[in-house]
Protein backbone atom coordinates (compact mmCIF):
# COMPACT_ATOMS: atom_id res chain seq x y z
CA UNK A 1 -14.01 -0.11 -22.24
CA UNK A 2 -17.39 0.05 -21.42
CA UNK A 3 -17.84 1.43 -17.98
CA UNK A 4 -20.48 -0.95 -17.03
CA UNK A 5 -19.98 -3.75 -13.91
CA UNK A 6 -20.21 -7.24 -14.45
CA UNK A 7 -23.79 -9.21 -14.60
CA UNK A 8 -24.69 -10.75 -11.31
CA UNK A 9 -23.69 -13.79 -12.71
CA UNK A 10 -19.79 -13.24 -12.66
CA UNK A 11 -19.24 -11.71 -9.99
CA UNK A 12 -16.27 -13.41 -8.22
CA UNK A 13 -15.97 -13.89 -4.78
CA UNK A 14 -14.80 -10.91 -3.08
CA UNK A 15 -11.17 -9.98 -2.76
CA UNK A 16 -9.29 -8.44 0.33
CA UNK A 17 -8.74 -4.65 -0.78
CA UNK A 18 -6.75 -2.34 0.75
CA UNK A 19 -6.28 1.85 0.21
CA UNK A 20 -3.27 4.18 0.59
CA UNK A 21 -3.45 7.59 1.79
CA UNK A 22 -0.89 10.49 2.83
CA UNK A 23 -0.72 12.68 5.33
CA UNK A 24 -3.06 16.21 4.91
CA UNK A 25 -0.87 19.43 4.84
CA UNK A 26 -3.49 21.70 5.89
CA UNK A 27 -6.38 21.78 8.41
CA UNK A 28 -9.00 21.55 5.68
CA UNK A 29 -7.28 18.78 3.77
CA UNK A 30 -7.50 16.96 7.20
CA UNK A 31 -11.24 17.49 7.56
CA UNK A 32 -11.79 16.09 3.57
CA UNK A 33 -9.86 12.94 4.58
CA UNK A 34 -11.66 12.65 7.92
CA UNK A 35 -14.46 12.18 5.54
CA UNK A 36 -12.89 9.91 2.44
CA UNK A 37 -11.79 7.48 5.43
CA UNK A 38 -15.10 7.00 6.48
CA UNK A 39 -16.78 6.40 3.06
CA UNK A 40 -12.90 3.75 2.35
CA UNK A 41 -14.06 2.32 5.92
CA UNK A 42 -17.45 0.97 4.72
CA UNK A 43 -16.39 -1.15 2.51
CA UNK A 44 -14.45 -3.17 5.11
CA UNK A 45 -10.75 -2.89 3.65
CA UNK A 46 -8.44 -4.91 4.94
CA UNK A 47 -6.58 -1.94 6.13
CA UNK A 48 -5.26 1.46 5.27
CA UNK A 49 -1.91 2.57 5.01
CA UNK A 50 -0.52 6.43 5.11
CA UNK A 51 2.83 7.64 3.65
CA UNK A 52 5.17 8.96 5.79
CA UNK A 53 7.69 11.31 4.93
CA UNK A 54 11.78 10.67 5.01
CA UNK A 55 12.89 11.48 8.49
CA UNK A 56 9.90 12.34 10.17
CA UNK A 57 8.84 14.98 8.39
CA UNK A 58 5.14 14.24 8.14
CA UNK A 59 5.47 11.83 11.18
CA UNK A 60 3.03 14.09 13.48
CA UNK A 61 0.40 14.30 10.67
CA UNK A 62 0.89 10.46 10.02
CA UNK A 63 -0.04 9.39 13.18
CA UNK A 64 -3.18 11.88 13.93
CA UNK A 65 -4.46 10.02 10.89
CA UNK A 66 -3.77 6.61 12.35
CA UNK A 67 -4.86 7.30 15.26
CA UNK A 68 -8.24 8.58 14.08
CA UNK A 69 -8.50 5.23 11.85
CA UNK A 70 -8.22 3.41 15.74
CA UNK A 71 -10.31 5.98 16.99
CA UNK A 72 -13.17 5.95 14.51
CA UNK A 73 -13.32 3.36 12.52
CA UNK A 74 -12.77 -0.60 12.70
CA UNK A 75 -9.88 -0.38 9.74
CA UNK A 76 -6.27 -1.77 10.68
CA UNK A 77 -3.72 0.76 9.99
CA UNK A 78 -0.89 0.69 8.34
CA UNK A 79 2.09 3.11 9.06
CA UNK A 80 4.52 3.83 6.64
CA UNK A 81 8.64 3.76 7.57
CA UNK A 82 11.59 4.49 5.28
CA UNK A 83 15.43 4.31 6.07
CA UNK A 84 16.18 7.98 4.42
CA UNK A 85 16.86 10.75 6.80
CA UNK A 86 16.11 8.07 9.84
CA UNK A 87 19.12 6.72 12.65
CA UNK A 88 18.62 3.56 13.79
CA UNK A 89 17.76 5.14 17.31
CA UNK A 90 15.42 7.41 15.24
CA UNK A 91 13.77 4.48 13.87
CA UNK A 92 13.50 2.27 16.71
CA UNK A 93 11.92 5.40 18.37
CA UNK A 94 9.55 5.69 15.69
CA UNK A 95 8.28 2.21 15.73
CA UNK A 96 7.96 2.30 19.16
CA UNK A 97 5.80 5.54 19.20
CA UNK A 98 3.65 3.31 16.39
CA UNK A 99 3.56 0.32 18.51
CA UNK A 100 2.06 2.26 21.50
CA UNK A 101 -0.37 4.48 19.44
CA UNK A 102 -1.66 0.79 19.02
CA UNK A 103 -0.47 0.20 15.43
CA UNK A 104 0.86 -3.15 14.45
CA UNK A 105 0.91 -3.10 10.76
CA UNK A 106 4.02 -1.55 9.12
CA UNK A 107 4.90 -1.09 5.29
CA UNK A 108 8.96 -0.91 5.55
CA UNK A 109 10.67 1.12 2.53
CA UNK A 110 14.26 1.75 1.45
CA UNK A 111 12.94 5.48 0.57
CA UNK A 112 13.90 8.34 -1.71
CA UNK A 113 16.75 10.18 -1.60
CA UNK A 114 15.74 14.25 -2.40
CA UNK A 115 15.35 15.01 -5.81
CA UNK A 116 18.73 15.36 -7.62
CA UNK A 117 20.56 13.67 -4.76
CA UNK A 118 22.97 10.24 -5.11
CA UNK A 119 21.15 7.31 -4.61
CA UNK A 120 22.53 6.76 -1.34
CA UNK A 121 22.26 9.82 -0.50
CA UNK A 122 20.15 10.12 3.66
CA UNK A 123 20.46 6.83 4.52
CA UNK A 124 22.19 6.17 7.92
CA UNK A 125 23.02 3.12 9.77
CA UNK A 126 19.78 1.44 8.11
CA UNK A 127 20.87 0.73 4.85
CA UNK A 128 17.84 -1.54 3.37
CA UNK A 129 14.11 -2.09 3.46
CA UNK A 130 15.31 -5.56 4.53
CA UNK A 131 17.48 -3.76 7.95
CA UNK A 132 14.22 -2.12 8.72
CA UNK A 133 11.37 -5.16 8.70
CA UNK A 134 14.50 -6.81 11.17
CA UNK A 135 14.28 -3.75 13.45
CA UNK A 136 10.49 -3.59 13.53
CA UNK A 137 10.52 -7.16 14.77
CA UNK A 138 12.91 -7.00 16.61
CA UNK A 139 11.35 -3.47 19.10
CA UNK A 140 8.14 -5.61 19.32
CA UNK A 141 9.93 -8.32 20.56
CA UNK A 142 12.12 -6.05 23.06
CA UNK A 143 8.48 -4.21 24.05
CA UNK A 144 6.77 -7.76 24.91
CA UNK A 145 9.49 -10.21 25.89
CA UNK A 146 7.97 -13.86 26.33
CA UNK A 147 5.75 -14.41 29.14
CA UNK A 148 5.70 -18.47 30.57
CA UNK A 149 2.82 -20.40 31.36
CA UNK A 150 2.26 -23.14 33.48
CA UNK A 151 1.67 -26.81 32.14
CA UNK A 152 -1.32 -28.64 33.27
CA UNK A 153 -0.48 -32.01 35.20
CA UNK A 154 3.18 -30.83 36.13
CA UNK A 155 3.53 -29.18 38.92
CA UNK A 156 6.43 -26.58 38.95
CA UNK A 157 6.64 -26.79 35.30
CA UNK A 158 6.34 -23.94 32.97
CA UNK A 159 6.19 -22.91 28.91
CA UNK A 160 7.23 -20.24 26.95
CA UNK A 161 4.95 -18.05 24.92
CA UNK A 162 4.84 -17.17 21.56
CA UNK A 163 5.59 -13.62 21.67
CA UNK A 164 3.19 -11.16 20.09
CA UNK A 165 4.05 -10.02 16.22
CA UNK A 166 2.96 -7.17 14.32
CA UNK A 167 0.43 -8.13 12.35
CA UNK A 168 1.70 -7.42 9.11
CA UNK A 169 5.13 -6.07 7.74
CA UNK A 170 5.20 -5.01 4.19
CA UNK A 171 7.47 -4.40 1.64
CA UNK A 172 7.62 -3.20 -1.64
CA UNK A 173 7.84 -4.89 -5.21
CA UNK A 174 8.67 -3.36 -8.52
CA UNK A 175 7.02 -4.80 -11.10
CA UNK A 176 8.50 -2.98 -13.93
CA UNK A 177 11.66 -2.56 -12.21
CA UNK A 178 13.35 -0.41 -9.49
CA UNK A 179 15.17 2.12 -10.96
CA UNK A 180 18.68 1.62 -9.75
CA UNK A 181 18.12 -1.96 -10.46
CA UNK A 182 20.35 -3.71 -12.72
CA UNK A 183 17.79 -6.33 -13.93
CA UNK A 184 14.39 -8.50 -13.10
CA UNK A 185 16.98 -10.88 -10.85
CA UNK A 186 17.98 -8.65 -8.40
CA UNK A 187 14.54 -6.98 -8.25
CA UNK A 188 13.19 -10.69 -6.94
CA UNK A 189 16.74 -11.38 -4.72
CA UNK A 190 15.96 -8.39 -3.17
CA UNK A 191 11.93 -8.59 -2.44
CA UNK A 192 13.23 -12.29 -1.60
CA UNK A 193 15.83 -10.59 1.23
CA UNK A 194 13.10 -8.94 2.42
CA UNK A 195 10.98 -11.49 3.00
CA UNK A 196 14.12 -13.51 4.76
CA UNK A 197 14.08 -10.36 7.10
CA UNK A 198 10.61 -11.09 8.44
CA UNK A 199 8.26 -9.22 5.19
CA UNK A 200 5.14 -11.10 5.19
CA UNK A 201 3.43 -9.13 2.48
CA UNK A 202 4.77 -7.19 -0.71
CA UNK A 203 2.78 -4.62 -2.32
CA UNK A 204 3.96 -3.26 -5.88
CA UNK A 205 4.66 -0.04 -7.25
CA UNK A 206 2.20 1.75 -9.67
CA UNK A 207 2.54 -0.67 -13.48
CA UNK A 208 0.10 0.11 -16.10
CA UNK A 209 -0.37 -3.49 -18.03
CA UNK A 210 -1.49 -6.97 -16.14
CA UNK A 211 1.68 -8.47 -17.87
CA UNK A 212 4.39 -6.61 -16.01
CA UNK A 213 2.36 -7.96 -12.56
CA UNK A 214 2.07 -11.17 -13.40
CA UNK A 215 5.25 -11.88 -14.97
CA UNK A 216 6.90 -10.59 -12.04
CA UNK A 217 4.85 -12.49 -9.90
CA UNK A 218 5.71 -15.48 -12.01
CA UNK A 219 9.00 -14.79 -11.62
CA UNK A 220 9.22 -14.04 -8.11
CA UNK A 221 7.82 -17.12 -7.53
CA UNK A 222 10.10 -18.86 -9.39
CA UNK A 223 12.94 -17.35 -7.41
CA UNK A 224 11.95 -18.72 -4.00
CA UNK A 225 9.17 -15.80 -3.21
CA UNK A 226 6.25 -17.21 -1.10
CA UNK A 227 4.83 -14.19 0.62
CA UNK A 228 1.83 -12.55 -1.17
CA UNK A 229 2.39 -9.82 -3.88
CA UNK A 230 -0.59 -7.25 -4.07
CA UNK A 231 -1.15 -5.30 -7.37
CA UNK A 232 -0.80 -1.12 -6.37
CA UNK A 233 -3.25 0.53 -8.76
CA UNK A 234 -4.56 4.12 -9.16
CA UNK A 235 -7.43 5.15 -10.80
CA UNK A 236 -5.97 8.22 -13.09
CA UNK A 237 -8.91 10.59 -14.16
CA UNK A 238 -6.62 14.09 -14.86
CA UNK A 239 -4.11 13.82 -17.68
CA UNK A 240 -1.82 16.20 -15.69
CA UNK A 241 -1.98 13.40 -12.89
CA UNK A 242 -0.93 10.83 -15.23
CA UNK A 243 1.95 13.12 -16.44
CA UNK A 244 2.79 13.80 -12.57
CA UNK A 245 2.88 9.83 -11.56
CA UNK A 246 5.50 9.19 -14.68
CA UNK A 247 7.72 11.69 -13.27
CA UNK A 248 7.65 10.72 -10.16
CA UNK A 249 7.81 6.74 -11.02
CA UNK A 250 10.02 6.74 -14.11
CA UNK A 251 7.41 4.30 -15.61
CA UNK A 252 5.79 5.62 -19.17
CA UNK A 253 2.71 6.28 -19.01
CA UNK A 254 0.06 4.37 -21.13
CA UNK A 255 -0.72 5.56 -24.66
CA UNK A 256 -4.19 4.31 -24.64
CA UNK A 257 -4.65 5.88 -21.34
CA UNK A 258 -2.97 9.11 -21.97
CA UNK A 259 -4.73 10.28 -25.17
CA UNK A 260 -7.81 10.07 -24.25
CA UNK A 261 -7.75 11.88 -21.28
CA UNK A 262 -5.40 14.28 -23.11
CA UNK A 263 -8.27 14.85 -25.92
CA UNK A 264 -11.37 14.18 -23.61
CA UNK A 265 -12.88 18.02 -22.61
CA UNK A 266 -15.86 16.63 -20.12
CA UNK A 267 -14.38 16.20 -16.37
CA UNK A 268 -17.71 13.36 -16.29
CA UNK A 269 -15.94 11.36 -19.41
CA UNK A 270 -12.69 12.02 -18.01
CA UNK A 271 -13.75 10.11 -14.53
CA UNK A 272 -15.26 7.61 -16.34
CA UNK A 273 -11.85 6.78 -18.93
CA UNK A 274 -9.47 6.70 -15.54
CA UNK A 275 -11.97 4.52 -13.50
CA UNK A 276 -12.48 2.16 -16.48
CA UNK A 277 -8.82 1.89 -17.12
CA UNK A 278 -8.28 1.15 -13.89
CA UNK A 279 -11.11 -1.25 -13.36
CA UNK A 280 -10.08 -3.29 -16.43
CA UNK A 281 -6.18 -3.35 -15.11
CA UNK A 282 -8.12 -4.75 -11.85
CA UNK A 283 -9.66 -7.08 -13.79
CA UNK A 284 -7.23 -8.84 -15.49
CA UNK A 285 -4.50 -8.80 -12.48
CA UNK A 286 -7.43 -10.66 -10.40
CA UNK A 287 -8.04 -13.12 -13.18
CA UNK A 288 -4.55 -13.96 -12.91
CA UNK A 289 -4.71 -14.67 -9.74
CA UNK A 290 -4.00 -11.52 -7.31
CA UNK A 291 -4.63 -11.80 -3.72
CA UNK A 292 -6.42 -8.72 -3.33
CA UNK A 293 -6.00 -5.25 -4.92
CA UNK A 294 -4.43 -2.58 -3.24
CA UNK A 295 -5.50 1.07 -4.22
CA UNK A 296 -3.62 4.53 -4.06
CA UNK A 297 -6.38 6.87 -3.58
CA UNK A 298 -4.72 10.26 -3.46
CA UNK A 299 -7.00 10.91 -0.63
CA UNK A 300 -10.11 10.71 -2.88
CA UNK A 301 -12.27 8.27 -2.28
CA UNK A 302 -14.58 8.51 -5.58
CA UNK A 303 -12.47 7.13 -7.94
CA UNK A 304 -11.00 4.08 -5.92
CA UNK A 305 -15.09 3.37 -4.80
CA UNK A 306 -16.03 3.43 -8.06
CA UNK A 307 -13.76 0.79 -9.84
CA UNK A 308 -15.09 -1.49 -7.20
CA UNK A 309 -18.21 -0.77 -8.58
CA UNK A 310 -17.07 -1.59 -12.03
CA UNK A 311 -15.92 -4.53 -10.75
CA UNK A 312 -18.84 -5.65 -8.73
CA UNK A 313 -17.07 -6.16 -5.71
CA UNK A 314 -17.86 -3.47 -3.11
CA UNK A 315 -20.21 -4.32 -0.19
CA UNK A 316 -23.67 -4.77 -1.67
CA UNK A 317 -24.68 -2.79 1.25
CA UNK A 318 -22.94 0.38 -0.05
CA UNK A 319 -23.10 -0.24 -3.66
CA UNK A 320 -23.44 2.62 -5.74
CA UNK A 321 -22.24 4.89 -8.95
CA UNK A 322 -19.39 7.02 -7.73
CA UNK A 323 -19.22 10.56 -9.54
CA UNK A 324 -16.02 12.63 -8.29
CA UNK A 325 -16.25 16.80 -8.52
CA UNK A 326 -13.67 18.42 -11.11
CA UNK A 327 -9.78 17.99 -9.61
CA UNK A 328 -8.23 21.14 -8.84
């Protein structure tokens, strides 16, 4: 890895990108992502999405951050929703309360059950990420029935509208495999379910090598997919991180990622190895065709700004070299 960007030459045309962030748990954490959202606004993102936690629990701090992304910036929004610890009253409410904050972008999610719970353990009546995309339709369609319109030349006679939809539902895709899974064929029957329920976009789970994407896509493809599949990538520059995200996902993390960030004692080098990593993953997943790249930011902007940098595909306008301060 060299770190460096491309030569004007070859750089591609640019591709939609998109962030994730999470709620802040304290005041100051809000005012930091205040901040990172503006610098993740100026490169024009597609939009922005923000975690949400099971049942609510972050659902105030959620939507103060949506609402400033309406309020302050010209991003579209994207609102988490998961099926653990919700009702289906408590959902519907939810979506509603969404809808009328002005969001219309939704990424729809099964969810986690607590840590050392069964794994069907909080769900209620919605038992599916597949449930919920039909219950987010189906409160926008209930909010804005269809409206009729007259048509020109005869008299008395009227139309129906289209009714409005949200602009995007998304779902997510497991490139290396959902854990309860029992095999590559039901992870695509199931993103292909979703997509039946009214999904029109699938964004994947952290994977740490282009082949587990692109096979999947390959296959998903193969087994009646259509809707587009954007790559989730992080930009890992803390070997305690790296540790952190294969607990969390179940998914081993990379030798030739983890010992040199493990052996590396410079916080600059150690920026440099995640962002190149990550830039390079980028790389390859967009060769292979990608749609876009989405990127989990962990409410840092540095790292994610950067390996568009490497990649020579952030605004012109903004270009510029990144440099984060030591994690805590």
């Amino acid at each position: 890895m060299t770190g460096t960007g491309p030569d004007d030459g070859d750089r591609r045309p640019r591709p939609p990108i998109s962030f994730e962030l999470f709620p802040p748990r304290t005041d100051a954490a809000a005012l930091a992502l205040g901040r990172t959202i503006d610098r993740l606004a100026e490169v024009d993102p597609a939009f922005i999405s923000v975690t949400f936690g099971a049942g609510g629990s972050s659902r105030d701090r959620s939507l103060t951050v949506l609402r400033y992304m309406l309020e302050h910036t010209d991003v579209e929004p994207m609102a988490h929703l998961t099926c653990v610890g919700s009702s289906h009253a408590e959902a519907n409410r939810l979506v509603r309360e969404f809808l009328d904050a002005g969001v219309t972008s939704f990424l729809a999610l099964r969810g986690d059950p607590p840590v050392g719970a069964g794994p069907d353990t909080g769900l209620g009546d919605l038992r599916s990420a597949a449930e919920l995309v039909q219950l987010i339709h189906r409160v926008q369609e209930e909010r804005e029935p269809f409206g009729q319109v007259g048509i020109p030349g005869i008299p008395g006679a009227t139309r129906i509208l289209d009714r409005p939809r949200p602009e995007r539902v998304a779902v997510a895709a497991f490139p290396t495999g959902h854990p309860r899974s029992r095999g590559i064929g039901q992870d695509v029957d199931v993103l292909l379910a979703k997509e039946v329920a009214g999904a029109n976009l699938a964004i994947t789970q952290l994977f740490w090598h282009a082949d587990d994407y692109l096979g999947f896509v390959e296959r998903a493809r193969a087994g009646g997919v259509t809707i587009p599949i954007l790559p989730g990538i992080m930009p890992v520059t803390t070997p305690g991180r790296l540790s952190r995200l294969q607990e969390l996902t179940g998914v081993p993390a990379p030798s030739e990622l983890a010992i040199p960030l493990e052996i590396e004692p410079d916080a600059d080098a150690l920026f440099d190895l995640g962002v190149d990593f990550a830039a390079d993953l980028a790389r390859e997943v967009l060769d292979g065709g990608a749609p876009g790249l989405h990127l989990y930011t962990f409410n840092r902007h540095e790292a994610v700004l950067a390996v568009l940098d490497r990649l020579g595909i952030r605004t012109p306008a903004h270009a510029g070299t990144e440099r984060n301060t030591r994690e805590r």
